[in-house]
C-alpha atoms as a PDB file:
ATOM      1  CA  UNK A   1      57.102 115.449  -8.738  1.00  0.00           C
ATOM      2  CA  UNK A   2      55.333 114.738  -5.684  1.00  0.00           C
ATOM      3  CA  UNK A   3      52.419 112.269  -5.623  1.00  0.00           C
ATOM      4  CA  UNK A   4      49.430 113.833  -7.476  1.00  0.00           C
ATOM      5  CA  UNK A   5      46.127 111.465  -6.695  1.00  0.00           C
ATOM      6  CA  UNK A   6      43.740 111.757  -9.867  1.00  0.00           C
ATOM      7  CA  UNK A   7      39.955 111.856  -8.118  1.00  0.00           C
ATOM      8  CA  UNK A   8      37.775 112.318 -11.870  1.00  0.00           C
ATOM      9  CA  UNK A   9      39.417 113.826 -14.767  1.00  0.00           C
ATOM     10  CA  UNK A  10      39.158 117.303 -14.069  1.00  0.00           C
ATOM     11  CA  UNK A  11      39.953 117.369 -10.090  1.00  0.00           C
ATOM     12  CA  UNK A  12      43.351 115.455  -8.402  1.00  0.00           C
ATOM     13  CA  UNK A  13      44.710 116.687  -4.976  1.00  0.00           C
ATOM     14  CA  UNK A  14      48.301 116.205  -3.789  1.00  0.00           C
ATOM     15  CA  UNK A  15      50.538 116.476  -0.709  1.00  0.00           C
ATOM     16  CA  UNK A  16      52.319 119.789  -0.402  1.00  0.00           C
ATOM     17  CA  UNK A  17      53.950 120.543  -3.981  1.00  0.00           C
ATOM     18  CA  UNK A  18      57.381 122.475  -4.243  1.00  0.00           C
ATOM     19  CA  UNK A  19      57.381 125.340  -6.500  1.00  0.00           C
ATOM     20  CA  UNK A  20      59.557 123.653  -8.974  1.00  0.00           C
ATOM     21  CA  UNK A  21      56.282 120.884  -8.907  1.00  0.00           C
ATOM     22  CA  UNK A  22      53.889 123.234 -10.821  1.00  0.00           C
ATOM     23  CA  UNK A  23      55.542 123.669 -14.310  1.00  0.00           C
ATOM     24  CA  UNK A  24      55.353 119.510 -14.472  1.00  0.00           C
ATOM     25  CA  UNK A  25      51.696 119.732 -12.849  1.00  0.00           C
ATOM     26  CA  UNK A  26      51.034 122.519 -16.155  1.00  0.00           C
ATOM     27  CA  UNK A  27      52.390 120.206 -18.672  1.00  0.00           C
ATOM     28  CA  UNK A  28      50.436 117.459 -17.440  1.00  0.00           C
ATOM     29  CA  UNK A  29      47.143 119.439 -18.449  1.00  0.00           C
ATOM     30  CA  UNK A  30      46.627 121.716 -15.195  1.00  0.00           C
ATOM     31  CA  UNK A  31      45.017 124.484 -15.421  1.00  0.00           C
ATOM     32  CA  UNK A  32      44.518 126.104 -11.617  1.00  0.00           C
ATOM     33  CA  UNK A  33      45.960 125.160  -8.553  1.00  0.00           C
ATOM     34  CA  UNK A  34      44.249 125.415  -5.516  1.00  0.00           C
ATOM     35  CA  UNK A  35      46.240 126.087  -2.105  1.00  0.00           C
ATOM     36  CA  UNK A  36      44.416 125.016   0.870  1.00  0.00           C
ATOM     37  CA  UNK A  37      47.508 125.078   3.448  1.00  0.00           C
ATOM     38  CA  UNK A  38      47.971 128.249   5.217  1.00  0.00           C
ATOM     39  CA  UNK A  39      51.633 129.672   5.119  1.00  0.00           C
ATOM     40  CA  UNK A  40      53.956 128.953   8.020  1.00  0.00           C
ATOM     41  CA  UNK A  41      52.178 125.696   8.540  1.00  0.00           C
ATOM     42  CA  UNK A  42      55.733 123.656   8.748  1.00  0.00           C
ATOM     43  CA  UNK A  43      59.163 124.945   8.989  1.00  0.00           C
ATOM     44  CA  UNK A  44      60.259 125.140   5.457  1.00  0.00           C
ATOM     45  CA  UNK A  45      57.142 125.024   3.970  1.00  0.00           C
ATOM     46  CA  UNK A  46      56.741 126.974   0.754  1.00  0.00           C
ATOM     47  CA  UNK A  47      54.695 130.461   1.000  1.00  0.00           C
ATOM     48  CA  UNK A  48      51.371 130.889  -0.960  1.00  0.00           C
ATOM     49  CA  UNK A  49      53.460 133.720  -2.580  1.00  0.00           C
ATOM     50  CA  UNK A  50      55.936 131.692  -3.902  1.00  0.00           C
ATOM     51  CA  UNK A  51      53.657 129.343  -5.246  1.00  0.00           C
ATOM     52  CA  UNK A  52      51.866 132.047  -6.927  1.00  0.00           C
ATOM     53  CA  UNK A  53      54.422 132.663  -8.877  1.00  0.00           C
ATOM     54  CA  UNK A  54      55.597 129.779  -9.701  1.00  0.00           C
ATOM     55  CA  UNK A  55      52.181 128.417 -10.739  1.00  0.00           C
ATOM     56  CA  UNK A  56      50.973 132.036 -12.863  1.00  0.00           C
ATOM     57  CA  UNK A  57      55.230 131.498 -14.507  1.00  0.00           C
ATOM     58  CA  UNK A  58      53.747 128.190 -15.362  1.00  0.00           C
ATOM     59  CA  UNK A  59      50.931 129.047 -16.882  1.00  0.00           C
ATOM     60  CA  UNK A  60      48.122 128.273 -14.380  1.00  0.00           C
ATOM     61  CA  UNK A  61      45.452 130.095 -12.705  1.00  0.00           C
ATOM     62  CA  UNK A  62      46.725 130.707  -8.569  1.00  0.00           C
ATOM     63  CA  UNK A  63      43.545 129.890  -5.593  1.00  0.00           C
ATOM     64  CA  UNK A  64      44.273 130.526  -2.242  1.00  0.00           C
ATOM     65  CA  UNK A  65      42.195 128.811   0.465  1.00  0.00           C
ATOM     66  CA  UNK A  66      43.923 127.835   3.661  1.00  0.00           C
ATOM     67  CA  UNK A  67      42.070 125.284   5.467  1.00  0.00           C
ATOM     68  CA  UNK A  68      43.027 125.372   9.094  1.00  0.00           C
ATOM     69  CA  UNK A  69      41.347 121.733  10.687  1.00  0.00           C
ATOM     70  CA  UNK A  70      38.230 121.121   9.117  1.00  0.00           C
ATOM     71  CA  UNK A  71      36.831 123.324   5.710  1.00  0.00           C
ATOM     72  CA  UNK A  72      34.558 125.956   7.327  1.00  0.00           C
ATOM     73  CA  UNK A  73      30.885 126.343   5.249  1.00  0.00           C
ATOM     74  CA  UNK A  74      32.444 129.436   3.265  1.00  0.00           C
ATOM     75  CA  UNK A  75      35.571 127.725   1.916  1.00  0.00           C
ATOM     76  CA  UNK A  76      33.470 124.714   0.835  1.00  0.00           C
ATOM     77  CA  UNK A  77      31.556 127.132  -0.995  1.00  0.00           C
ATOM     78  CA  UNK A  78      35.200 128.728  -2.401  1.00  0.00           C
ATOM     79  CA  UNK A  79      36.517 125.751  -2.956  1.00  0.00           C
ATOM     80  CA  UNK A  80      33.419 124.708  -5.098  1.00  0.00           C
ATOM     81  CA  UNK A  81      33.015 128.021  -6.993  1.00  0.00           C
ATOM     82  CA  UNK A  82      36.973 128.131  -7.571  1.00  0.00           C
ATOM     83  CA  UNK A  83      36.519 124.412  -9.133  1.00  0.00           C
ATOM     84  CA  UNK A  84      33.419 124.863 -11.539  1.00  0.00           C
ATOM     85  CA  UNK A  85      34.984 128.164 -12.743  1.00  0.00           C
ATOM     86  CA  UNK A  86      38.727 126.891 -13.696  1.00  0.00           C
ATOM     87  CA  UNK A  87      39.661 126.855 -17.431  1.00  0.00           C
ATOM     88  CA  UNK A  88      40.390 122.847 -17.468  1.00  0.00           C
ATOM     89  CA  UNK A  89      41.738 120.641 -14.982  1.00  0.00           C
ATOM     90  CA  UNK A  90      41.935 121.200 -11.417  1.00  0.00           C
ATOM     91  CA  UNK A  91      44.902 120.639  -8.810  1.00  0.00           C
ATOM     92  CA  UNK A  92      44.066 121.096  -5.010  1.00  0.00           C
ATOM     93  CA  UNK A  93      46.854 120.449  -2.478  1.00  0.00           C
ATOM     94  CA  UNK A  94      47.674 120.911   1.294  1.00  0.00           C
ATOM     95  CA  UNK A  95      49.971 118.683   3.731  1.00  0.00           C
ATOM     96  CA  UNK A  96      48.466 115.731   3.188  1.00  0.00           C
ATOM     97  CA  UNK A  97      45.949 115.879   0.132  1.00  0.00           C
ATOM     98  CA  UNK A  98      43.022 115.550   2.514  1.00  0.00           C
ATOM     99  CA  UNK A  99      41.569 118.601   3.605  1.00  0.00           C
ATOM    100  CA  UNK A 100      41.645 119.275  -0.268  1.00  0.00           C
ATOM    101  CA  UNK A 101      39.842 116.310  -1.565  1.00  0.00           C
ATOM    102  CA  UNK A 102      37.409 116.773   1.937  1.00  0.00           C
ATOM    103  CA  UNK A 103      36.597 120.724   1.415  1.00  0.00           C
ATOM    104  CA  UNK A 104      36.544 119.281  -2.819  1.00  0.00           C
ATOM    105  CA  UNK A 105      33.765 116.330  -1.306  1.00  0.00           C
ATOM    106  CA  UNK A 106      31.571 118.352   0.827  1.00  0.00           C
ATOM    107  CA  UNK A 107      31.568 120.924  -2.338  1.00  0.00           C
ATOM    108  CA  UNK A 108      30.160 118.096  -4.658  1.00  0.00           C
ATOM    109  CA  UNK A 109      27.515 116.764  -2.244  1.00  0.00           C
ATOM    110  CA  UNK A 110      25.941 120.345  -1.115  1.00  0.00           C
ATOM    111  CA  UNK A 111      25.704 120.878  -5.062  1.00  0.00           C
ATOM    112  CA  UNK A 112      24.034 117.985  -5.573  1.00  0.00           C
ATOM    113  CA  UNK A 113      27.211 116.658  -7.830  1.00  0.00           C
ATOM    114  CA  UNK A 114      27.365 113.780  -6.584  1.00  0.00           C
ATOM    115  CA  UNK A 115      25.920 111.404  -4.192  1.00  0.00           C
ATOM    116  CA  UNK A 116      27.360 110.481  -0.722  1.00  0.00           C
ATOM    117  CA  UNK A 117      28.481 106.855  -2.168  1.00  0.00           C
ATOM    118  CA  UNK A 118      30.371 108.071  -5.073  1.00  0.00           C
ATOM    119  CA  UNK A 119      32.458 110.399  -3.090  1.00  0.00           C
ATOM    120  CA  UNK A 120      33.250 107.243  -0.714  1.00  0.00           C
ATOM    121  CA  UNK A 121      34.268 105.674  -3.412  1.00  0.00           C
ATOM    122  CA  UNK A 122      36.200 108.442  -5.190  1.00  0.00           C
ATOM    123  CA  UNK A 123      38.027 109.092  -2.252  1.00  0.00           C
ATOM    124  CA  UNK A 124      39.018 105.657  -1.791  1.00  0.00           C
ATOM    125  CA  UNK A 125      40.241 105.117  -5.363  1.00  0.00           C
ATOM    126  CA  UNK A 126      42.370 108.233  -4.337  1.00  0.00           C
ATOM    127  CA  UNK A 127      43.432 106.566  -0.769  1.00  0.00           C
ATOM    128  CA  UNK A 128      41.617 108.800   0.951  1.00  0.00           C
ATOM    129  CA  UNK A 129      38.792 107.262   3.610  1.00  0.00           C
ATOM    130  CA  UNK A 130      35.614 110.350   3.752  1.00  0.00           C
ATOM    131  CA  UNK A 131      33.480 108.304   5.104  1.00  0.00           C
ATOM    132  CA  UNK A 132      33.662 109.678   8.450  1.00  0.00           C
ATOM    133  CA  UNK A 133      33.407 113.654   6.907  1.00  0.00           C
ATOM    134  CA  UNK A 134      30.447 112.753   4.818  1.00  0.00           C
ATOM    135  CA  UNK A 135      27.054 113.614   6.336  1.00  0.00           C
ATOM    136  CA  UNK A 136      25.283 110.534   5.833  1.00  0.00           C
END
């Protein structure tokens, strides 16, 4: 199982997960994965169609919302909406874990979530530095 970074008890991001990762992710209390790496990426990489189905044979809810650079307005908003609606616990994953926990962040603060500091902090706990992403 690849390295899945709990952020608060409903939300964790991870690097890029291999099908075979979701059924573990499910028994671990998942409940909706959230895709934000758009397919063909990386040679080898897995498609979002693959991980579709291995996360709905799992037993999970399937998001798809590649994040190309930075999270655009709109999939802050999707990312947000796709979070507050999932049936329990949330996992968001791209390359690296960090354009999911940044479009997760920006999500939080627009709401009004959370402040500024605590997603610092959050993301730090997680190893993850959004200071620099965070309007201040």
């Amino acid at each position: 199982m690849t390295d899945i970074r709990k952020v608060t008890p409903d939300f964790a991001v991870a690097p890029q997960l291999a099908p075979q990762d979701l059924a573990a992710a499910a028994s671990l209390g998942f409940r909706r994965v959230i895709n934000n790496r758009p397919d063909h990426e990386a040679p080898g990489q897995p498609t979002g169609a693959q991980m579709q189905a291995a996360a709905m044979a799992a037993g999970m809810d399937y998001v798809a919302i590649p994040v190309v650079g930075g999270p655009s307005p709109a999939q802050v908003l999707e990312n947000h909406a796709a979070i507050e609606t999932a049936p329990g616990p949330v996992l968001a994953f791209c390359r690296s874990g960090t354009r999911s926990i940044i479009s997760w962040s920006l999500g939080q603060l627009q709401a009004g979530n959370r402040t500024r500091e605590d997603l610092v902090q959050l993301g730090e706990a997680a190893g993850y530095d959004l200071s620099m992403v965070l309007p201040g």
